[in-house]
C-alpha atoms as a PDB file:
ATOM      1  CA  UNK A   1      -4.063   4.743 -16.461  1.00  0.00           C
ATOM      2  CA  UNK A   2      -0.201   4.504 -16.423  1.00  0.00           C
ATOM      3  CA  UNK A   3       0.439   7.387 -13.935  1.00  0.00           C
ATOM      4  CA  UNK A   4      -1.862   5.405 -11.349  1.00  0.00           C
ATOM      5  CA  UNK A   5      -0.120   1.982 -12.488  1.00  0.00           C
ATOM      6  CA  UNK A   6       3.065   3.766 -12.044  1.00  0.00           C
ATOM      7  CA  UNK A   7       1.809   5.127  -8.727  1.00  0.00           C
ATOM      8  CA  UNK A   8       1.098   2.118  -7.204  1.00  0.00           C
ATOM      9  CA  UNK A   9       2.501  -0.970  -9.204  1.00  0.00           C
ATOM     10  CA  UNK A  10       4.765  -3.277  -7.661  1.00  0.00           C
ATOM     11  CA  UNK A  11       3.935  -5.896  -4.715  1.00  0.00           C
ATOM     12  CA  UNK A  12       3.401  -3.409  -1.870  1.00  0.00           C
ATOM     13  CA  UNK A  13       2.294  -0.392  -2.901  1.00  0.00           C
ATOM     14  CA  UNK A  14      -1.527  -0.954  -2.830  1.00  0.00           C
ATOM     15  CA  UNK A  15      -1.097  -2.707  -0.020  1.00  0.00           C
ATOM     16  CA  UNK A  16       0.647   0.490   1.752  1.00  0.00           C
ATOM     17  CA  UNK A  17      -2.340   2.364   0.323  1.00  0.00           C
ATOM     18  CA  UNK A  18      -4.944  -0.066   2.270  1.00  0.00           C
ATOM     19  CA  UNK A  19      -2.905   0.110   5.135  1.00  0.00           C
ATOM     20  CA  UNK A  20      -3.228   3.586   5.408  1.00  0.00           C
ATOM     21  CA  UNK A  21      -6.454   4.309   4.449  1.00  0.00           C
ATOM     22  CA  UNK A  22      -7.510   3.098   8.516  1.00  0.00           C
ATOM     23  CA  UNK A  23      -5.315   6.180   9.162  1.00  0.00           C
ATOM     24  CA  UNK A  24      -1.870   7.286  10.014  1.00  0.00           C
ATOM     25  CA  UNK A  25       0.543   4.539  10.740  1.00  0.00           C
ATOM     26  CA  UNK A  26       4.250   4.470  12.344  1.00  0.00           C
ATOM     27  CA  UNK A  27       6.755   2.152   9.975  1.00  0.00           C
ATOM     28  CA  UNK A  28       7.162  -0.470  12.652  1.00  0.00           C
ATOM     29  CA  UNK A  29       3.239  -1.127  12.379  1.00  0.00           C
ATOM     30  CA  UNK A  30       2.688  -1.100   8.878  1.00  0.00           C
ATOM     31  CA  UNK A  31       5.737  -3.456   8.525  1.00  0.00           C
ATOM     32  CA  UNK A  32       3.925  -5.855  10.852  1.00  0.00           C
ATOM     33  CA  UNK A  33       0.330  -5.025   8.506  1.00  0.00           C
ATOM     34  CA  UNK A  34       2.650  -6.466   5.811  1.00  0.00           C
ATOM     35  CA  UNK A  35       3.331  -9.607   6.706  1.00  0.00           C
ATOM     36  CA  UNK A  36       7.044 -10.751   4.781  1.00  0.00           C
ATOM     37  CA  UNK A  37       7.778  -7.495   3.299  1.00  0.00           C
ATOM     38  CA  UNK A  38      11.494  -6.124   4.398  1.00  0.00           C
ATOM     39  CA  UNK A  39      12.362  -2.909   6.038  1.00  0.00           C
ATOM     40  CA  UNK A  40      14.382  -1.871   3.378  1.00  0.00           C
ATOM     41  CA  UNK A  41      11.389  -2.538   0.743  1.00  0.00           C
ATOM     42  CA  UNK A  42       8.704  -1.151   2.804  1.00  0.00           C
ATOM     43  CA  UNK A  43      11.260   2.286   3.099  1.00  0.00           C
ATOM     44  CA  UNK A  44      11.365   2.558  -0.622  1.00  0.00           C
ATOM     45  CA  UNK A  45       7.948   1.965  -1.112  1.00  0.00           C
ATOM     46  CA  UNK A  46       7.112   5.286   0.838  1.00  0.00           C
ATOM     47  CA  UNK A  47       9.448   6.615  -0.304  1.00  0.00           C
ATOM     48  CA  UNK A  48       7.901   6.463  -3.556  1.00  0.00           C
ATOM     49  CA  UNK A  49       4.741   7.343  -2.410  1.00  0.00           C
ATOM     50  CA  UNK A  50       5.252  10.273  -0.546  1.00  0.00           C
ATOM     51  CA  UNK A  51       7.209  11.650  -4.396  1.00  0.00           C
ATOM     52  CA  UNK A  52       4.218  10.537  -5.851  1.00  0.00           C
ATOM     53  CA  UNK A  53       2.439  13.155  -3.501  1.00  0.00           C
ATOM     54  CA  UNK A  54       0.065  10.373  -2.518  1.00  0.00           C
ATOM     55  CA  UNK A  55       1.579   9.583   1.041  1.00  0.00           C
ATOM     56  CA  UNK A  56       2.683  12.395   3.814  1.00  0.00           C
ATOM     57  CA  UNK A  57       5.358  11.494   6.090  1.00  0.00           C
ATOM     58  CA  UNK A  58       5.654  13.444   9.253  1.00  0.00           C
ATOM     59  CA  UNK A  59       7.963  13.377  11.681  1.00  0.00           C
ATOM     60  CA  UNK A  60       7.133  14.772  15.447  1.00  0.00           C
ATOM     61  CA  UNK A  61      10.204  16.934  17.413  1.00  0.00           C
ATOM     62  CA  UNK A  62      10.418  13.912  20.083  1.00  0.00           C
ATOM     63  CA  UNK A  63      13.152  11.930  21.799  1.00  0.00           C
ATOM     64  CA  UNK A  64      13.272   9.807  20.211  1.00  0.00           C
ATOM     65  CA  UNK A  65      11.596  10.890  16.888  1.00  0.00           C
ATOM     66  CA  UNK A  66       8.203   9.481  15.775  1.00  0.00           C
ATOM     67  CA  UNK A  67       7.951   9.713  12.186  1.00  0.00           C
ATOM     68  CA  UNK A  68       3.892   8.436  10.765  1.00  0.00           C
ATOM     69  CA  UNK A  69       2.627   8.327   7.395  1.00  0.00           C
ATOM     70  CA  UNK A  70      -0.718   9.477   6.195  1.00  0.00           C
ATOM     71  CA  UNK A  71      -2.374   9.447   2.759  1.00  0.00           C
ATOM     72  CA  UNK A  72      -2.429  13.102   1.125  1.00  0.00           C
ATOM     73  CA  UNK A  73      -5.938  14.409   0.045  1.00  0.00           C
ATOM     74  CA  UNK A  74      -4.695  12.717  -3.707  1.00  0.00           C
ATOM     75  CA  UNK A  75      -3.652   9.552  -1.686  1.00  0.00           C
ATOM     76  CA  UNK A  76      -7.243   9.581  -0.029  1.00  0.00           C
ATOM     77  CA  UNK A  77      -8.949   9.567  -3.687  1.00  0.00           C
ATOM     78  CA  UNK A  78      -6.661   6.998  -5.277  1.00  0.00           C
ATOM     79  CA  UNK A  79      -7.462   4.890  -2.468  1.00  0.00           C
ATOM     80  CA  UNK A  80     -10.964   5.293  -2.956  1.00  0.00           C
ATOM     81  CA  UNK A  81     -10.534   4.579  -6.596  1.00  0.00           C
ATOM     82  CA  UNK A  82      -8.766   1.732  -6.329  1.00  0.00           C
ATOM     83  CA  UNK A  83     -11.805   0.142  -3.894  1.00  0.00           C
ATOM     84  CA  UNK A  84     -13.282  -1.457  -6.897  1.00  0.00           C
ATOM     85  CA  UNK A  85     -10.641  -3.438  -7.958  1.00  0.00           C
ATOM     86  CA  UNK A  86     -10.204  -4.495  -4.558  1.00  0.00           C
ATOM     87  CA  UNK A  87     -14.017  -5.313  -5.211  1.00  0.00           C
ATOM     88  CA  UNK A  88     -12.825  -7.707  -7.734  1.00  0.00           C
ATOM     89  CA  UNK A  89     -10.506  -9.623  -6.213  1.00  0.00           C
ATOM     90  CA  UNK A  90     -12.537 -10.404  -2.988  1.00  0.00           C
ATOM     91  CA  UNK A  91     -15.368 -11.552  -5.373  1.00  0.00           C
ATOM     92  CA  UNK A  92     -13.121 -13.872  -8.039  1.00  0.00           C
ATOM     93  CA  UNK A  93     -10.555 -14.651  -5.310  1.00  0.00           C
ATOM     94  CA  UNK A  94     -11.167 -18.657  -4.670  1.00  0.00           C
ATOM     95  CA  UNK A  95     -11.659 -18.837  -8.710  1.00  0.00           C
ATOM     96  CA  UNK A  96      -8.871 -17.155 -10.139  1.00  0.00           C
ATOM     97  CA  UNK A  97      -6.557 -19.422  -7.478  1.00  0.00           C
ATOM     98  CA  UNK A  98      -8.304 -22.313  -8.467  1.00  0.00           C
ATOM     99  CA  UNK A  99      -7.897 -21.482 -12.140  1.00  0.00           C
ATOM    100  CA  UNK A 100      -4.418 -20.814 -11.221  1.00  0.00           C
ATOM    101  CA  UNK A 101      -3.426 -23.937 -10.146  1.00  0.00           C
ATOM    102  CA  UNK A 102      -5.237 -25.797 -12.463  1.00  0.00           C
ATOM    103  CA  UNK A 103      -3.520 -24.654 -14.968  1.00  0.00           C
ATOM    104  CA  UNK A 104      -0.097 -25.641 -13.061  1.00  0.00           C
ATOM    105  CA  UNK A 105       0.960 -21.631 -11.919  1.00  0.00           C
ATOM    106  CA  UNK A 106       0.517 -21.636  -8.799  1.00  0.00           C
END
């Protein structure tokens, strides 16, 4: 379990992975999927994913150059492992935040 944590811990990783499991995306759209993350974040986010081996980043011979991302064949299964827990928090959503700021964290 710690290689996938490792994978895709951290605010915007998972959400990259969503993102891009509708299908290959150009930065300036998946910056505007992510509402309030920064350019520079959002870079080393993919960054890290495409190491990982679960993100492809491909850049076209244009002027000017289009660069897109796409999730790998690994990417593709993590996502699809990952559904579950997405699952989870669309069921528990309203409690957990309830919970949350009855307790005084949120």
């Amino acid at each position: 379990m710690s290689v996938a944590i490792d994978v895709v811990g951290g605010k915007w990783k998972m959400h990259l992975m969503w993102a891009l499991g509708a299908g290959p995306q150009r930065f300036g759209r998946l910056r505007a999927l992510l509402d309030g993350v920064s350019e520079k974040v959002l870079a080393e986010n993919l960054r890290h994913l495409e190491a990982s081996g679960v993100v492809h980043r491909e850049i076209y011979p244009e002027i000017p150059p289009r660069v897109e991302y796409s999730l790998t064949p690994r990417g593709e299964e993590l996502r699809i492992a990952l559904a579950p827990l997405e699952d989870w928090g669309d069921k528990h959503r309203r409690a957990v935040l309830d919970d949350l700021t009855a307790g005084g964290v949120a």
